[in-house]
C-alpha atoms as a PDB file:
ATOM      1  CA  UNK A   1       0.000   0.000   0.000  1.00  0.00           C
ATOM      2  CA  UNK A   2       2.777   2.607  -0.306  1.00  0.00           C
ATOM      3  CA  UNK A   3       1.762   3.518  -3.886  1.00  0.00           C
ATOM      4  CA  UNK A   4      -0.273   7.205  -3.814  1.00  0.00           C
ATOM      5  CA  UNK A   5      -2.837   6.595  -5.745  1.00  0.00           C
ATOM      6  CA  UNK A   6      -5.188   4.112  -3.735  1.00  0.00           C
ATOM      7  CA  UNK A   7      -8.873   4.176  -4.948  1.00  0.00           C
ATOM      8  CA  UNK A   8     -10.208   6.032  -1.805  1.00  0.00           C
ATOM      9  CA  UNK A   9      -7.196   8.725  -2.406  1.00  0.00           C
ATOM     10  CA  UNK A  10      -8.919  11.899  -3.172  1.00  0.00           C
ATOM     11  CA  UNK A  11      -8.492  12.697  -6.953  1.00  0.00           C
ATOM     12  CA  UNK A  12      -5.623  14.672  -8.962  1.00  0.00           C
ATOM     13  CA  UNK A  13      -6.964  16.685 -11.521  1.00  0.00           C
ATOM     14  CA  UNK A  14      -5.218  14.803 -14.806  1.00  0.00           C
ATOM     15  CA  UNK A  15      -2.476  17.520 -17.119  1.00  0.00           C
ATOM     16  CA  UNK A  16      -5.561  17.802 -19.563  1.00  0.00           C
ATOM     17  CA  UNK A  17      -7.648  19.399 -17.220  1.00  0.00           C
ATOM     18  CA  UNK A  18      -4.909  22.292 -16.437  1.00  0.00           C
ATOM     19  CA  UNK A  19      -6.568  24.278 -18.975  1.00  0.00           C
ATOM     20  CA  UNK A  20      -9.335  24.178 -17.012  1.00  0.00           C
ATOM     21  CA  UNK A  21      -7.895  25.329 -13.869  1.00  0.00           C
ATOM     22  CA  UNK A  22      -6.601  28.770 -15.499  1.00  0.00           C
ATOM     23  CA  UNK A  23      -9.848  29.531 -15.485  1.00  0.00           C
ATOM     24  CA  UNK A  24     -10.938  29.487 -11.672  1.00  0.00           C
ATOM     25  CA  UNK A  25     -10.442  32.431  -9.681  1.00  0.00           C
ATOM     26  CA  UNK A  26      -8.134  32.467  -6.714  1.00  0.00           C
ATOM     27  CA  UNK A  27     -10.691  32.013  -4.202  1.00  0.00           C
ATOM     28  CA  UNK A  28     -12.272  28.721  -6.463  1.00  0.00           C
ATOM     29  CA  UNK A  29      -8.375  27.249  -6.275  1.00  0.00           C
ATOM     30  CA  UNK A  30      -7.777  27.986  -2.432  1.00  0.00           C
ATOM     31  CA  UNK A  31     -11.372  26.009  -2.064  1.00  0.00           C
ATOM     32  CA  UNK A  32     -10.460  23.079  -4.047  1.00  0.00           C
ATOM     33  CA  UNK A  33      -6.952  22.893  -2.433  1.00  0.00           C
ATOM     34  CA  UNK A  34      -8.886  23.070   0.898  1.00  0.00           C
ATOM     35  CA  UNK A  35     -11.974  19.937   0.140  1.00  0.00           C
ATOM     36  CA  UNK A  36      -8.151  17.810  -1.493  1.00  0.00           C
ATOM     37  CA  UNK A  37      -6.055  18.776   1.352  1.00  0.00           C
ATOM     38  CA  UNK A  38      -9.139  17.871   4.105  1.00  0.00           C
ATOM     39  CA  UNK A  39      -9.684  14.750   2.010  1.00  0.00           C
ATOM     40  CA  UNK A  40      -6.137  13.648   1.753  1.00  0.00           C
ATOM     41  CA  UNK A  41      -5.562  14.067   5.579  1.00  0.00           C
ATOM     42  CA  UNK A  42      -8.913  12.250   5.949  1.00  0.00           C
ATOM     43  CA  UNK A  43      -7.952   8.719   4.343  1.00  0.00           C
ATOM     44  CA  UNK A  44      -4.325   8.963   5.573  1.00  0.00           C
ATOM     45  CA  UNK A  45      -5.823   8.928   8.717  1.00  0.00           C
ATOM     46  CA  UNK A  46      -7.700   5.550   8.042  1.00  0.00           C
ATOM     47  CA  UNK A  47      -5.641   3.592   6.429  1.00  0.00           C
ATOM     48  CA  UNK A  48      -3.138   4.844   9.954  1.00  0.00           C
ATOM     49  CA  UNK A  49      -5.869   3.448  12.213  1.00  0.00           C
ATOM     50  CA  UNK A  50      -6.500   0.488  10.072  1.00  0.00           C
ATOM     51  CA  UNK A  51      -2.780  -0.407  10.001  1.00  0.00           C
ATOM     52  CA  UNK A  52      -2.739   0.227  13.930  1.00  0.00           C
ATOM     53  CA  UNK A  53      -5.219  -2.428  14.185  1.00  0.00           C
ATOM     54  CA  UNK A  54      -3.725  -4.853  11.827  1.00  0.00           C
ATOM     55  CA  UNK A  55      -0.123  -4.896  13.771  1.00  0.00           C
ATOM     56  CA  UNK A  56      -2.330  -4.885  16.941  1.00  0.00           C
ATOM     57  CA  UNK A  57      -4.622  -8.057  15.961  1.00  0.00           C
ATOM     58  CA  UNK A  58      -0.752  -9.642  14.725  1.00  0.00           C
ATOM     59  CA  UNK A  59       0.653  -9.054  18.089  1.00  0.00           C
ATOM     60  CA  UNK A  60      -2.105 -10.435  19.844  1.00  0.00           C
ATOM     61  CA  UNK A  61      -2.188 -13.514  17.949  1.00  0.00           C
ATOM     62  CA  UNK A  62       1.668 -13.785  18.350  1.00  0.00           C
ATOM     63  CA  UNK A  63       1.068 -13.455  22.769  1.00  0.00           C
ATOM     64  CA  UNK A  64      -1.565 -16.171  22.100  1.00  0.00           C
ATOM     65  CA  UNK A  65       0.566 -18.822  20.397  1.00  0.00           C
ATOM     66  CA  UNK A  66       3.567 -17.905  23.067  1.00  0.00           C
ATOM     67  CA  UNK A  67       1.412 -18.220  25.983  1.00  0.00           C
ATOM     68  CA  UNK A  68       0.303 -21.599  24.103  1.00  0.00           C
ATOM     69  CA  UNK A  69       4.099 -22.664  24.008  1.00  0.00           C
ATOM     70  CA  UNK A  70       5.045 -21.419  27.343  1.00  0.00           C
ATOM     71  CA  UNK A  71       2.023 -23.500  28.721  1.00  0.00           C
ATOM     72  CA  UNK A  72       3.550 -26.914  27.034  1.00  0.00           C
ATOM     73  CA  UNK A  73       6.815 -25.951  28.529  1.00  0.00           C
ATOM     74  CA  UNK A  74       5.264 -26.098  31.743  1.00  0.00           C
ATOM     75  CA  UNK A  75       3.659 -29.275  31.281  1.00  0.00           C
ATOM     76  CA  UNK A  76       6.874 -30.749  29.509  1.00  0.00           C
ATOM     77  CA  UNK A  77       8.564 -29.415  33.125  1.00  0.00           C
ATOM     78  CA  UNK A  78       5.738 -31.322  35.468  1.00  0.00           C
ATOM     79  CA  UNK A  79       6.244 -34.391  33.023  1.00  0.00           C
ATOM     80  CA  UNK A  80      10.253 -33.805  34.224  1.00  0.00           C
ATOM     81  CA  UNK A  81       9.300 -34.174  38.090  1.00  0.00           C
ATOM     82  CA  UNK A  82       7.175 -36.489  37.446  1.00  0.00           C
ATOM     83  CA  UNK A  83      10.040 -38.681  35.601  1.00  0.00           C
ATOM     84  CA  UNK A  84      12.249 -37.833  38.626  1.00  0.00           C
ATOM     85  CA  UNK A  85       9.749 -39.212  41.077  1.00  0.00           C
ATOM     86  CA  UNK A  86       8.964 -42.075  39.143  1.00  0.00           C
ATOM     87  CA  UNK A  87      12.514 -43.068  38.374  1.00  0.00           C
ATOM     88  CA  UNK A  88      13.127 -42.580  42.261  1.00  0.00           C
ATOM     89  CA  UNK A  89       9.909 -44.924  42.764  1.00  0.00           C
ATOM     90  CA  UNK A  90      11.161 -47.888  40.528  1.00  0.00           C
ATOM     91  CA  UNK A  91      13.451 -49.022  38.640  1.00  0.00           C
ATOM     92  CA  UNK A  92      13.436 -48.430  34.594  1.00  0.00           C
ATOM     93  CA  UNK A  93      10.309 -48.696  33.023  1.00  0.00           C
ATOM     94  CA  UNK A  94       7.542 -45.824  34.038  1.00  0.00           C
ATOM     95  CA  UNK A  95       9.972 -43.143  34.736  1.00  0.00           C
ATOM     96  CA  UNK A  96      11.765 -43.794  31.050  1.00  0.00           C
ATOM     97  CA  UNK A  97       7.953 -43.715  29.323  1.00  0.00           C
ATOM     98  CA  UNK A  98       7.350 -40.099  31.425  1.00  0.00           C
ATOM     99  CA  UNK A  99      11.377 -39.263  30.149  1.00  0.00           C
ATOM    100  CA  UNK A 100      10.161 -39.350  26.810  1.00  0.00           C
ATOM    101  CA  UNK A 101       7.115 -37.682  27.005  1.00  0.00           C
ATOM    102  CA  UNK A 102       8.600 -34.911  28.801  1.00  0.00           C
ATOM    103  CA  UNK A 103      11.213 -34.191  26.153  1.00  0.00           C
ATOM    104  CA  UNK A 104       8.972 -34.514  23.641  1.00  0.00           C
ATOM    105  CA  UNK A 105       6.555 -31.842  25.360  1.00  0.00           C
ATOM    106  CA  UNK A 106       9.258 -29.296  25.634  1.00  0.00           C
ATOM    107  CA  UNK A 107      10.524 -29.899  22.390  1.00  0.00           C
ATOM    108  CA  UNK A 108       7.406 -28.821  20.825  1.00  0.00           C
ATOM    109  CA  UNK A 109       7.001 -26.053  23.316  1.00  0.00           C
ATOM    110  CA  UNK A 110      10.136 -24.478  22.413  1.00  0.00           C
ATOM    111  CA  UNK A 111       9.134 -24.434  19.266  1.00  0.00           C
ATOM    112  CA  UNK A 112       5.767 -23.148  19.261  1.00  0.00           C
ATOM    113  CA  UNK A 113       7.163 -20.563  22.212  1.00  0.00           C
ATOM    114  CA  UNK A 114       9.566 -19.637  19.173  1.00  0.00           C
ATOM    115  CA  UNK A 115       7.259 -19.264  16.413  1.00  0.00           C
ATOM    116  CA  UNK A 116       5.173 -16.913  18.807  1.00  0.00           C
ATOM    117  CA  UNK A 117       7.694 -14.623  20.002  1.00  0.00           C
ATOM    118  CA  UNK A 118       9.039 -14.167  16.252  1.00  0.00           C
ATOM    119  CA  UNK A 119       5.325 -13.326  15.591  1.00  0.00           C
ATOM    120  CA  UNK A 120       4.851 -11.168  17.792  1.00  0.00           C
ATOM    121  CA  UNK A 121       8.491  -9.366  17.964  1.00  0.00           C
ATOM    122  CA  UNK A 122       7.764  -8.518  14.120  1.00  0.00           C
ATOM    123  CA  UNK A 123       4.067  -6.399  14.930  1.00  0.00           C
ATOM    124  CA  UNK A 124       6.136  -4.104  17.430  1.00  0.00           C
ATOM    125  CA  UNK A 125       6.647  -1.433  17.186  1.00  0.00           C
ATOM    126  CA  UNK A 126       2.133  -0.333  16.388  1.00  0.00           C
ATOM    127  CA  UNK A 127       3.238   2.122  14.637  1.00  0.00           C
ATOM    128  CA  UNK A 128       1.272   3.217  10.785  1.00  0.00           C
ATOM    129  CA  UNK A 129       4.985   2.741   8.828  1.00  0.00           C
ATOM    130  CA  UNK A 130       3.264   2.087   5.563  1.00  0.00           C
ATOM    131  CA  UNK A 131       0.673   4.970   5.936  1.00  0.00           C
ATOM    132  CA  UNK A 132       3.694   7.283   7.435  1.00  0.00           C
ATOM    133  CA  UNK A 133       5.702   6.710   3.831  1.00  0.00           C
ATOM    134  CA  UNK A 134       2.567   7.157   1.624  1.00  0.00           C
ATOM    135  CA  UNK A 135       1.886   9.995   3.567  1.00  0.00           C
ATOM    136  CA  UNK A 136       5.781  11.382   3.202  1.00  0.00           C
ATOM    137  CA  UNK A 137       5.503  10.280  -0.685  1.00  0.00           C
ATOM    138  CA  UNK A 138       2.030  12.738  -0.617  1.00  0.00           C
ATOM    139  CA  UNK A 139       3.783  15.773   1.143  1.00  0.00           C
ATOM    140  CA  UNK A 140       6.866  15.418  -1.758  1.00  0.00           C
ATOM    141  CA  UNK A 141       4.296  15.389  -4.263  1.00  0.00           C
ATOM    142  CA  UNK A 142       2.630  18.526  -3.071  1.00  0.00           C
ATOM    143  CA  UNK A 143       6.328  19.869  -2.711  1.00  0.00           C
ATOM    144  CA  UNK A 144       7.147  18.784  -6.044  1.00  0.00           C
ATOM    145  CA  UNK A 145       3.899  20.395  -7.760  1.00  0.00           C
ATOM    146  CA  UNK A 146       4.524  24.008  -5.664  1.00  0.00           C
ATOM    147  CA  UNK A 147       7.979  24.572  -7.670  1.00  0.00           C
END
């Protein structure tokens, strides 16, 4: 979305209509400027709050999946004292079954923990970067026409 010319952008009048233009007064020109200036600022500002939401919705979703792997580490670290216990309790069996289980449990919640925090690390920081450049690309193109 960093191209200028999205389909809710307010409109440019095209080189043919320049003719046209010679023709307002002053006051007709200021007026127009106004209404593309106000509607300019006006969808900057929404596609800002809409890309605020979108990183929001991305970090949430990122917390979710890490609190998901954190939780299996947990249970992969219960599954540990419980294989210390049970390899205390007898001798080879049960406590090699709950070994296995509990490695297996926090190798998946590293993973997932992973996979969240990388999801998560890349929504930060909520800031409208997209909307900031279009925006930066809009003030060099009024720049650009003034000269």
């Amino acid at each position: 979305m960093t191209d200028i010319h999205r389909a809710d952008a307010p409109r440019v009048q095209p080189p043919s209509a320049a003719h046209d233009l010679d023709e307002l007064s002053t006051v007709q020109l200021v007026e127009r400027l106004t209404d593309q200036v106000t509607g300019l600022v006006r969808t900057e500002m929404t596609h800002a709050l809409t890309e605020v939401k979108d990183k929001r919705t991305r970090f949430g979703i990122g917390a979710g999946v890490s609190g998901a792997g954190v939780l299996l580490l947990l249970y992969g670290f219960g599954a540990l004292v419980a294989t210390a216990i049970l390899g205390l309790a007898t001798a080879l069996d049960p406590w090699l079954a709950a070994l296995i289980v509990a490695a297996v449990l926090i190798a998946v919640g590293s993973v997932v923990a992973a996979v969240g925090g990388r999801r998560a690390k890349n929504a930060l920081p909520p800031v409208p970067e997209r909307t900031a450049d279009s925006v930066r690309a809009d003030v060099d193109s009024v720049k650009e026409g003034l000269r």
